[in-house]
C-alpha atoms as a PDB file:
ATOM      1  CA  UNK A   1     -16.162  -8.728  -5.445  1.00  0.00           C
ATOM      2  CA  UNK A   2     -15.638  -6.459  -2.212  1.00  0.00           C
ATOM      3  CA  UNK A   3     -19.872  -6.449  -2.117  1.00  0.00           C
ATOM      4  CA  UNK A   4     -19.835 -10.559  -2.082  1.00  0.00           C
ATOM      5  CA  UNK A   5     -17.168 -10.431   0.695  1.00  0.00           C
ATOM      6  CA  UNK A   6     -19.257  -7.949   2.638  1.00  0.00           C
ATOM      7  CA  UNK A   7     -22.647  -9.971   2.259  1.00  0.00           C
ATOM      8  CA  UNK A   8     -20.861 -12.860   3.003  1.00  0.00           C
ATOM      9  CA  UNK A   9     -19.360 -12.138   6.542  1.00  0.00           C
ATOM     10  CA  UNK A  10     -21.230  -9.572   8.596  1.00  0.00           C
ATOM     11  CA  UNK A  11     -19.783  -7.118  11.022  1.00  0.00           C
ATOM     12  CA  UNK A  12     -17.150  -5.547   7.991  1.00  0.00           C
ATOM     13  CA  UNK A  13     -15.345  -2.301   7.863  1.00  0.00           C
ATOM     14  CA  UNK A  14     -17.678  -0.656   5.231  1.00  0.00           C
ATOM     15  CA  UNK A  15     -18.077  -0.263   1.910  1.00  0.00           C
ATOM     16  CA  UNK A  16     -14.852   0.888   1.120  1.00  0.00           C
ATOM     17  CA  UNK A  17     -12.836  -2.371   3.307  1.00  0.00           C
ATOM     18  CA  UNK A  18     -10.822   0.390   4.925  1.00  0.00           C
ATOM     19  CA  UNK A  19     -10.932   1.720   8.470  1.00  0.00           C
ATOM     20  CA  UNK A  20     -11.380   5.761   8.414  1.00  0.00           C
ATOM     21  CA  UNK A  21      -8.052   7.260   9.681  1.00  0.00           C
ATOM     22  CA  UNK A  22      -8.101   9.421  12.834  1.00  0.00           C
ATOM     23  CA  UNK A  23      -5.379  11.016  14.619  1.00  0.00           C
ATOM     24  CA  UNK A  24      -3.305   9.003  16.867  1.00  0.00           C
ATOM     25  CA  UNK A  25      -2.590   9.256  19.946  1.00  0.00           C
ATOM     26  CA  UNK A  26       1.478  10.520  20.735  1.00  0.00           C
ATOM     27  CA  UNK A  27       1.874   7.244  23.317  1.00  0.00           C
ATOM     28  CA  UNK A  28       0.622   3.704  23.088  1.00  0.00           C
ATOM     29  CA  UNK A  29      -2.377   2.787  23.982  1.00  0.00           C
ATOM     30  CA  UNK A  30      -1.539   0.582  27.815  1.00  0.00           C
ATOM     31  CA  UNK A  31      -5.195  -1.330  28.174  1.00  0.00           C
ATOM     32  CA  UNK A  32      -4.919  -5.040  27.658  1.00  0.00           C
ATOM     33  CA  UNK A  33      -4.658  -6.069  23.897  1.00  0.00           C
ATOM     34  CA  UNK A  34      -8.627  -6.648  22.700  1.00  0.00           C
ATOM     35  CA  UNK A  35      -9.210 -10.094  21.506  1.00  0.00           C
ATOM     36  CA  UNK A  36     -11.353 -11.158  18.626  1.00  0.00           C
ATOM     37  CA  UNK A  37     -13.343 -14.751  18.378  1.00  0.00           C
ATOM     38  CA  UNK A  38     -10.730 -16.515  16.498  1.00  0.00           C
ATOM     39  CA  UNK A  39     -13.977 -18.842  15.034  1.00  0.00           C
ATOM     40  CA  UNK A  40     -14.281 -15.282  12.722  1.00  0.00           C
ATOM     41  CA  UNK A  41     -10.475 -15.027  11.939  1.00  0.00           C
ATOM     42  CA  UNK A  42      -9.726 -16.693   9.059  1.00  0.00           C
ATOM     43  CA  UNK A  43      -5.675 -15.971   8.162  1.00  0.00           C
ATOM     44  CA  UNK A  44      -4.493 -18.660   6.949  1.00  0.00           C
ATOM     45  CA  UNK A  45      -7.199 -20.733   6.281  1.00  0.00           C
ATOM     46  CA  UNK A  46      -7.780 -23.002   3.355  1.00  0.00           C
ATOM     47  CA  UNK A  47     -11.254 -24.084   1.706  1.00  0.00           C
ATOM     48  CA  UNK A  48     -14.285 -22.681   1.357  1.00  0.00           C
ATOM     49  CA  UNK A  49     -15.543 -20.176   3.930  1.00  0.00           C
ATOM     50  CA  UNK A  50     -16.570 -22.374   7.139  1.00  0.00           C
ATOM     51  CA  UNK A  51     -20.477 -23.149   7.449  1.00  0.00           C
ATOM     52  CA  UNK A  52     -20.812 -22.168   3.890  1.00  0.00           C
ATOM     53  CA  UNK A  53     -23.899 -22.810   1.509  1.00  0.00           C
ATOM     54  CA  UNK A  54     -23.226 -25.754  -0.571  1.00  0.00           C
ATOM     55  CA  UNK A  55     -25.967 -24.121  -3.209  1.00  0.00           C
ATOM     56  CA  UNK A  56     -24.154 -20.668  -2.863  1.00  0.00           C
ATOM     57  CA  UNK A  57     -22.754 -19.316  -5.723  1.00  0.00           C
ATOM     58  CA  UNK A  58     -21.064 -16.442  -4.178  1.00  0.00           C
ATOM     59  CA  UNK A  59     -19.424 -18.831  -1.405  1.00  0.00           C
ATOM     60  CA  UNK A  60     -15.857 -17.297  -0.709  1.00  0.00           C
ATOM     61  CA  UNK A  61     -12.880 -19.903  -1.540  1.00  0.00           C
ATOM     62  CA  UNK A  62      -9.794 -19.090   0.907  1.00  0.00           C
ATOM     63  CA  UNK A  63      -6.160 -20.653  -0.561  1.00  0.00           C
ATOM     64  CA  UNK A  64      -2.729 -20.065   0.760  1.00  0.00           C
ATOM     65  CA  UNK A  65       0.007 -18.501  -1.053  1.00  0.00           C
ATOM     66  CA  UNK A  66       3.915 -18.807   0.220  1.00  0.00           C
ATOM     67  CA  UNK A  67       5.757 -15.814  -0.740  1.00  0.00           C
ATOM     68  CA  UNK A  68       9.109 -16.886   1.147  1.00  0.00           C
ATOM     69  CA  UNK A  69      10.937 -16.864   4.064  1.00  0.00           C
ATOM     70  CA  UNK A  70      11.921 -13.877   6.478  1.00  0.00           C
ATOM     71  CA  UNK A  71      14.825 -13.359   8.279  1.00  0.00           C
ATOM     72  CA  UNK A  72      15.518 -12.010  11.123  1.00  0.00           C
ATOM     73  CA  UNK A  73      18.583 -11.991  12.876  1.00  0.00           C
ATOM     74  CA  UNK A  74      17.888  -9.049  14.897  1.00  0.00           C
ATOM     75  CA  UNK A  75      14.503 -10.915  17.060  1.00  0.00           C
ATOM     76  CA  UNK A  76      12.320  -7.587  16.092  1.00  0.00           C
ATOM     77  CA  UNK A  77       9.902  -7.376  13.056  1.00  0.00           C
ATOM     78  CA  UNK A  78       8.420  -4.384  11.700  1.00  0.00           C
ATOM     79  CA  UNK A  79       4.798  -4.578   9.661  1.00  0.00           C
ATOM     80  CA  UNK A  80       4.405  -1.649   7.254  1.00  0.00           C
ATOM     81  CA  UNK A  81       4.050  -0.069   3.987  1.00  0.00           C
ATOM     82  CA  UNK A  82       7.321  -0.992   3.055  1.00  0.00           C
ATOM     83  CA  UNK A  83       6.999   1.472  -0.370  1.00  0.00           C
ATOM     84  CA  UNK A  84       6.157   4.621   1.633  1.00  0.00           C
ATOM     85  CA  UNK A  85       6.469   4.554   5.476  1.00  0.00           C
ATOM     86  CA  UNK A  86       9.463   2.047   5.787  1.00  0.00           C
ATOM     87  CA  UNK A  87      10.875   2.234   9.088  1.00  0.00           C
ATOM     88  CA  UNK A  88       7.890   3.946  10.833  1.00  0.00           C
ATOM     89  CA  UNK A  89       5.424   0.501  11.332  1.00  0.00           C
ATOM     90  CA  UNK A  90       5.068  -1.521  14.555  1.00  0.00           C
ATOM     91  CA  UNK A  91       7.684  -3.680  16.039  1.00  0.00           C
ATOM     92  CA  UNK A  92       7.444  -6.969  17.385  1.00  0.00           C
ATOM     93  CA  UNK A  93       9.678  -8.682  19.237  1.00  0.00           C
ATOM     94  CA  UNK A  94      10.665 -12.340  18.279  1.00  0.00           C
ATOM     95  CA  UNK A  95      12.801 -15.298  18.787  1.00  0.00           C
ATOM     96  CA  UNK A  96      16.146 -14.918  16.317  1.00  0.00           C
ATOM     97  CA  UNK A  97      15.189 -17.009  13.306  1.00  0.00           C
ATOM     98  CA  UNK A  98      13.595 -17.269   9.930  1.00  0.00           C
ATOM     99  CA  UNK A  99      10.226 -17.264   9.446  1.00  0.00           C
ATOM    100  CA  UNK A 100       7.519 -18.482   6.588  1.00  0.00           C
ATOM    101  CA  UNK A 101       5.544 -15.415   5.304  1.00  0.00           C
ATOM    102  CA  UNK A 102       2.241 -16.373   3.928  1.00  0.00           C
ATOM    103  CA  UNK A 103      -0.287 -14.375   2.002  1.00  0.00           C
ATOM    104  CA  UNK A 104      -4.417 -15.319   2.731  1.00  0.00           C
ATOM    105  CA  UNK A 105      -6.258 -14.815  -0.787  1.00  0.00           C
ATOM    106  CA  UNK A 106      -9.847 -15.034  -1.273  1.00  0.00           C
ATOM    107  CA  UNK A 107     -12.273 -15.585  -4.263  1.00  0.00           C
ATOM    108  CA  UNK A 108     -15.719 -15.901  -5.001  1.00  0.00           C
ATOM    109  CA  UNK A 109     -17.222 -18.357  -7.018  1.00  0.00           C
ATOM    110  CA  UNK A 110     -17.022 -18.058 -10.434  1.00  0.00           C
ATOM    111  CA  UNK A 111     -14.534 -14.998 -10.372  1.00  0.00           C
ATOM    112  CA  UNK A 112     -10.958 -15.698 -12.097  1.00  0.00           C
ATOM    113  CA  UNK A 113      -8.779 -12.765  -9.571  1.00  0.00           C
ATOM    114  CA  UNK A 114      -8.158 -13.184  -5.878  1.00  0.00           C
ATOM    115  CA  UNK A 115      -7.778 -10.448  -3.486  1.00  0.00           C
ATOM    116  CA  UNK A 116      -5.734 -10.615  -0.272  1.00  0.00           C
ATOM    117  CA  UNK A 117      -7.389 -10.592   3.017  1.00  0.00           C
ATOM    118  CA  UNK A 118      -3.838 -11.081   5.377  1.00  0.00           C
ATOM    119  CA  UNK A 119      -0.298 -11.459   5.091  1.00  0.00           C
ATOM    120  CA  UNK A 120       1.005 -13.735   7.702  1.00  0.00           C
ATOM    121  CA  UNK A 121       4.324 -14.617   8.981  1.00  0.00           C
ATOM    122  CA  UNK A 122       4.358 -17.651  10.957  1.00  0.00           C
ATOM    123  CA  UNK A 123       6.142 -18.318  14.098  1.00  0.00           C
ATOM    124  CA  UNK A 124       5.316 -21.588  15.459  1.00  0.00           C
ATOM    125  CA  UNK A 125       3.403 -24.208  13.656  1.00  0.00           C
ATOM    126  CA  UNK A 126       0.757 -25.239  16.262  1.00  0.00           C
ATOM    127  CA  UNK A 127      -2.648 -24.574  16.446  1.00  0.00           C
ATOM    128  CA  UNK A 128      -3.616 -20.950  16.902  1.00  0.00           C
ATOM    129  CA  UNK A 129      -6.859 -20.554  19.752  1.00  0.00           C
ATOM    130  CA  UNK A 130      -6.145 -17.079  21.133  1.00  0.00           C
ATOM    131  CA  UNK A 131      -6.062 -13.879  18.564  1.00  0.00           C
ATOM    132  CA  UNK A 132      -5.956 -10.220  19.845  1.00  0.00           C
ATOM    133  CA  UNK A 133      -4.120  -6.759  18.664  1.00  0.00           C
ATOM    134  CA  UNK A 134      -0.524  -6.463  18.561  1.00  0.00           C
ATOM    135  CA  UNK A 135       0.618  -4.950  21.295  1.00  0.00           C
ATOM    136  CA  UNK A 136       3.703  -3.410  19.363  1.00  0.00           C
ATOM    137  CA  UNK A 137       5.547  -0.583  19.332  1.00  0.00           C
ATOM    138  CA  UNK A 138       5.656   2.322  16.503  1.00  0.00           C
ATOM    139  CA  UNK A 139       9.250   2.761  15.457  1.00  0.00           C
ATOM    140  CA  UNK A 140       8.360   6.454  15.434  1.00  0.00           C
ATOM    141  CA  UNK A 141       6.078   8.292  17.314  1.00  0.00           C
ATOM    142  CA  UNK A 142       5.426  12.090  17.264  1.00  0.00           C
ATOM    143  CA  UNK A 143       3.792  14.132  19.376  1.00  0.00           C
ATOM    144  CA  UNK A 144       2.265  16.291  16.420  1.00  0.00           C
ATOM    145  CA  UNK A 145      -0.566  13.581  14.793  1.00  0.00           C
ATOM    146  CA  UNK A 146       2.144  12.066  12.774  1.00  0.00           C
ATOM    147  CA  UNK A 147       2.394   8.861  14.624  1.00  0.00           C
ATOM    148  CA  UNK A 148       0.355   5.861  14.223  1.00  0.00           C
ATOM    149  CA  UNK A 149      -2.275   4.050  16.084  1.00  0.00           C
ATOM    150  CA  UNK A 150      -1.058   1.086  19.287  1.00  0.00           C
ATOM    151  CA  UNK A 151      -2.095  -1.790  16.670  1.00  0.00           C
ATOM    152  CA  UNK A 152      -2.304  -0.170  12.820  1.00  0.00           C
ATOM    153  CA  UNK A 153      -0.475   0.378   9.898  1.00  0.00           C
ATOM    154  CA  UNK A 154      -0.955   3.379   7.764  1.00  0.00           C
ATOM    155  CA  UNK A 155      -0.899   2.081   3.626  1.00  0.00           C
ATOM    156  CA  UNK A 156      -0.601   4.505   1.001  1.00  0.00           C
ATOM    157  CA  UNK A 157       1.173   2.342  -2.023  1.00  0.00           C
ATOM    158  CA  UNK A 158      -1.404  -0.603  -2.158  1.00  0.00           C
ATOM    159  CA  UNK A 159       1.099  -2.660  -0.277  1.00  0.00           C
ATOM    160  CA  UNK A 160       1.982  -4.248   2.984  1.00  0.00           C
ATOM    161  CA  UNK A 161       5.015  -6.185   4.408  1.00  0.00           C
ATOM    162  CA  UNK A 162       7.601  -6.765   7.045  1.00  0.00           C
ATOM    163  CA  UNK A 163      11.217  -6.684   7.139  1.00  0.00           C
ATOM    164  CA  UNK A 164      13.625  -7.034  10.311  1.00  0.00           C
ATOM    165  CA  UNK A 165      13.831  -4.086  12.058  1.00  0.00           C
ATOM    166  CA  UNK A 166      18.101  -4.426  11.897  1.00  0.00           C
ATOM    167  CA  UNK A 167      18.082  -4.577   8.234  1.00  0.00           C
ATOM    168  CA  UNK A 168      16.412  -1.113   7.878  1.00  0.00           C
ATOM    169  CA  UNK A 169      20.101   0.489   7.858  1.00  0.00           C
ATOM    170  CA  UNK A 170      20.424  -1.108   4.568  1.00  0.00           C
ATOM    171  CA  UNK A 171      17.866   0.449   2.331  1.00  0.00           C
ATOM    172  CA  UNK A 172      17.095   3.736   4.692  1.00  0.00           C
ATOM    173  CA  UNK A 173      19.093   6.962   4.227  1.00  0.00           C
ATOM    174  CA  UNK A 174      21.501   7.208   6.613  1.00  0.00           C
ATOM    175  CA  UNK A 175      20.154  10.532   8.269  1.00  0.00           C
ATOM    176  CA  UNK A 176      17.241   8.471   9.392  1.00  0.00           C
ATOM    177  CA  UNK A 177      18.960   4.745  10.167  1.00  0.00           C
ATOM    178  CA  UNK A 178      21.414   6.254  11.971  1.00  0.00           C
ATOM    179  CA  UNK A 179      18.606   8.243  14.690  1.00  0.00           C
ATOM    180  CA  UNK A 180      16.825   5.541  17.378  1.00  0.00           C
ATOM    181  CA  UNK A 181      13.662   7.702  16.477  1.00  0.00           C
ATOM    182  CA  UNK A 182      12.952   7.717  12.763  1.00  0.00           C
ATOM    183  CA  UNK A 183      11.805  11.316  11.250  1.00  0.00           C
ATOM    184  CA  UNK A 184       8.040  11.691  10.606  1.00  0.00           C
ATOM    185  CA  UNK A 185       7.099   9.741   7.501  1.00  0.00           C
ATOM    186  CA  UNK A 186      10.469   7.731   7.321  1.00  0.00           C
ATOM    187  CA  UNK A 187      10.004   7.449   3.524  1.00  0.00           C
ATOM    188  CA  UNK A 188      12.824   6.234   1.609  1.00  0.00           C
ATOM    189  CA  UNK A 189      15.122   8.550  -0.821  1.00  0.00           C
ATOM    190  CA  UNK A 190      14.609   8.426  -4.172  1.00  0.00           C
ATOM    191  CA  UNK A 191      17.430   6.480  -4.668  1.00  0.00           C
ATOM    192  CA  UNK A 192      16.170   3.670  -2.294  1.00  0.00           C
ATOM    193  CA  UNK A 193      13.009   3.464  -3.134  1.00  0.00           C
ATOM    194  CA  UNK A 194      13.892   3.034  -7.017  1.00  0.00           C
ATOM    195  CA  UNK A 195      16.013   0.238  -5.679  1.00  0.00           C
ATOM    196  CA  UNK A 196      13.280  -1.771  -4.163  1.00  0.00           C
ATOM    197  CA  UNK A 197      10.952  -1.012  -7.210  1.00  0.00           C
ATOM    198  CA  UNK A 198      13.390  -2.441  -9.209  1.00  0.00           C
ATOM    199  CA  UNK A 199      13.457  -5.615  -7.005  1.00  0.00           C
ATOM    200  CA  UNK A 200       9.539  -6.177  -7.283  1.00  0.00           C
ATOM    201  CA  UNK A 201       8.570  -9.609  -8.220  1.00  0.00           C
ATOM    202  CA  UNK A 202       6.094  -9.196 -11.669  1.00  0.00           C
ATOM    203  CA  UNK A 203       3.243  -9.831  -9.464  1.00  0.00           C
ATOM    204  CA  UNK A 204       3.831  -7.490  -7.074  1.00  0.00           C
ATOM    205  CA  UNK A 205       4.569 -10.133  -4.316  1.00  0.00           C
ATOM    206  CA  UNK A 206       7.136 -12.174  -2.772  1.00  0.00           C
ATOM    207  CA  UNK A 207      10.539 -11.538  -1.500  1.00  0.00           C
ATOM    208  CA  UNK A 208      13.456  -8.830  -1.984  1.00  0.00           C
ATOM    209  CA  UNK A 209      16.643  -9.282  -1.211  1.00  0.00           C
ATOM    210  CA  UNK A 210      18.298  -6.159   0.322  1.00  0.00           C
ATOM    211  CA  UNK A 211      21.217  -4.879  -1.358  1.00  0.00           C
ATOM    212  CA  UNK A 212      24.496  -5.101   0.796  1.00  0.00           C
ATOM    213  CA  UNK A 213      22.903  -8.019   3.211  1.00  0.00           C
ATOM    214  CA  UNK A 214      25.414 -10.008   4.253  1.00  0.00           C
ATOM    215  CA  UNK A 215      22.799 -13.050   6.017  1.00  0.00           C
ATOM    216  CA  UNK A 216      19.967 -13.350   3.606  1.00  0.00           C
ATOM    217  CA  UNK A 217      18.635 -10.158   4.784  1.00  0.00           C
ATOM    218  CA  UNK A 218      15.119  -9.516   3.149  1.00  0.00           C
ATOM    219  CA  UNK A 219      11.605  -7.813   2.630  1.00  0.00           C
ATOM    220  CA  UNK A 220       8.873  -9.632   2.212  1.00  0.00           C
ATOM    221  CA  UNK A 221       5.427  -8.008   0.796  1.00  0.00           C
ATOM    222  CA  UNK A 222       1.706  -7.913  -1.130  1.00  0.00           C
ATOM    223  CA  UNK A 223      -0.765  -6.106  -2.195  1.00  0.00           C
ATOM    224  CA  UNK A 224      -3.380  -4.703   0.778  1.00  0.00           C
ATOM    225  CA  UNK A 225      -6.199  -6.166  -0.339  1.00  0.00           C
ATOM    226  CA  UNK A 226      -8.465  -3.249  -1.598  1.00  0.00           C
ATOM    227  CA  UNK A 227      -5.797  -0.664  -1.623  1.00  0.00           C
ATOM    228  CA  UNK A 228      -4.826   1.872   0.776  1.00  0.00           C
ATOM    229  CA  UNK A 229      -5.965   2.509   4.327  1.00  0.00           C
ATOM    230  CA  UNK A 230      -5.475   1.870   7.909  1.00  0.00           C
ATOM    231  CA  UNK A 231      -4.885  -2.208   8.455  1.00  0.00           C
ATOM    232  CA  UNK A 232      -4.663  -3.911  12.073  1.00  0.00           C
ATOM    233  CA  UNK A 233      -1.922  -5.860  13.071  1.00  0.00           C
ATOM    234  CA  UNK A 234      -2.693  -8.773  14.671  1.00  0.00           C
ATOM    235  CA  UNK A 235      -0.687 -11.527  17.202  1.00  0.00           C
ATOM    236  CA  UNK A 236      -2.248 -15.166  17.360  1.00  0.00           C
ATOM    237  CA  UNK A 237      -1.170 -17.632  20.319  1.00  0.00           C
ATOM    238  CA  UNK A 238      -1.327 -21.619  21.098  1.00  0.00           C
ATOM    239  CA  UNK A 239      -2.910 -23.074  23.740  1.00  0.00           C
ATOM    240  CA  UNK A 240       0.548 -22.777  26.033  1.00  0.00           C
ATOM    241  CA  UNK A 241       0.690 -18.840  25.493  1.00  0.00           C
ATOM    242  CA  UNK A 242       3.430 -19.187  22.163  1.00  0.00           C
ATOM    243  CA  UNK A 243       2.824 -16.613  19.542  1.00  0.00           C
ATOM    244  CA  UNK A 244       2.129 -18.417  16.609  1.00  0.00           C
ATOM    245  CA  UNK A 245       1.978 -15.645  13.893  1.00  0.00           C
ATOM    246  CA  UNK A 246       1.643 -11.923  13.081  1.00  0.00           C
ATOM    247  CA  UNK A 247      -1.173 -11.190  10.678  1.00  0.00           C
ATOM    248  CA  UNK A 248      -1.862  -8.033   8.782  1.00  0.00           C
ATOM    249  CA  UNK A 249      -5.944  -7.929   8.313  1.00  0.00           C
ATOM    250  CA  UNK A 250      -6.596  -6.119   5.054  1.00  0.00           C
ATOM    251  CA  UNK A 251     -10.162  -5.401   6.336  1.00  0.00           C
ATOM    252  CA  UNK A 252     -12.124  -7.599   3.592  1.00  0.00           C
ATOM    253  CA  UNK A 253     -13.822 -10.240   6.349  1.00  0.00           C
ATOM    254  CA  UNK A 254     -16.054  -9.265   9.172  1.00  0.00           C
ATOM    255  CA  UNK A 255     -14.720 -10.411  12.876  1.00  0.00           C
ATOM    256  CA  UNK A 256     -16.546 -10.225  15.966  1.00  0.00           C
ATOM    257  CA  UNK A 257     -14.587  -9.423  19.264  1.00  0.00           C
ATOM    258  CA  UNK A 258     -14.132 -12.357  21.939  1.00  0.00           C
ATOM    259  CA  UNK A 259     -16.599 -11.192  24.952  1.00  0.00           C
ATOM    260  CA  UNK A 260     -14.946 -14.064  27.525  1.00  0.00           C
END
């Protein structure tokens, strides 16, 4: 399916749909955000793929799934590999709310399986014209290689999510909650991590409660796409500068970068 998706939309990742990792740098990047042509960005789109073949057999379909509703009391949201690097992903700052989170799936023709191409949550609901890197901040950032890149997530379980960034004391250990600079690879204890396993819907999507939450706390996730590799984190905006959503690109579509 990954060749269809390729053929389909030009300008992809490669072969593999995953970006090749590099060392980060130890600070964030400080040049403006870049921004893509949101004509090519496709999260949360529904239909077939826009200006499609109608005698195409390999046209992509794109549907929406709703896997829930985030909260976040704390106004900052962390995108990550919840199963592995929890507590070391980008933050974004939001209003204090509770927030749709929406997976992007897309099929080919004639194929029964969909793969994931983003994981959204969604801010505002108004129309989305502006779409450019997150300009976020890694919750941990070493000096050593360790850290991660201004705008990407590092996946190594197959799966991608967010969670509020002031529920993390909940499921971390408490020698890392307790430090405002998480230790390189923040991975959860044993104990923790059999926790959330335990909590996985069947499918491997959809919403966990956190243990001990006492608002509704939560951790919403998916599958990457493909698998495992480096995904960009994206920010879209309305016409009167509102962020409308956070996006995690799992690399499957082609984009082209705005050049206005």
């Amino acid at each position: 399916m990954l060749e269809r998706i390729l053929r389909a939309f030009s300008g992809g990742k490669g072969a593999s749909g995953k970006r090749k990792k590099e060392s980060p740098p130890a600070q964030p990047r400080q040049e403006p955000a870049p921004q893509r042509d949101i004509s090519s960005f496709l999260a949360l789109y529904e239909g077939l793929a826009p200006q499609h073949d109608p005698d195409d057999e390999e046209a992509l379909r794109f549907t929406v799934r709703e896997l829930g509703t985030l909260v976040c009391p704390s106004g900052k949201i962390e995108a990550s590999d919840p199963l592995r690097y929890l507590g070391t992903g980008l933050a974004l700052e939001v209003p204090h709310g509770a927030y749709p989170v929406r997976a992007t799936l897309v099929q080919s023709k004639g194929e029964a399986y969909t793969t994931e191409a983003y994981l959204s949550v969604v801010l505002a609901d108004a129309q989305s014209v502006r779409v450019e890197s997150a300009t976020a901040t890694p919750l941990w950032d070493g000096a050593d290689g360790l850290g991660h890149f201004h705008s990407l997530i590092g996946v190594d379980s197959g799966t991608a999510g967010f969670v509020d960034v002031g529920s993390l004391p909940l499921v971390l250990p408490p020698e890392q909650s307790d430090r405002p600079a998480l230790v390189p690879g923040g991975k959860l204890d044993h104990e923790g991590l059999d926790t959330l396993l335990a909590l996985l819907p069947d499918e491997g999507a959809g919403s966990i409660g956190l243990p001990g939450g006492q608002r509704g706390e939560n951790l919403i996730l998916c599958h990457s796409g493909q698998g495992d590799g480096a995904y960009e984190v994206l920010v879209t905006f309305a016409s009167d500068g509102r962020a409308t959503g956070i996006h995690i690109d799992f690399g499957l579509l082609g984009f082209e970068e705005d050049e206005h």
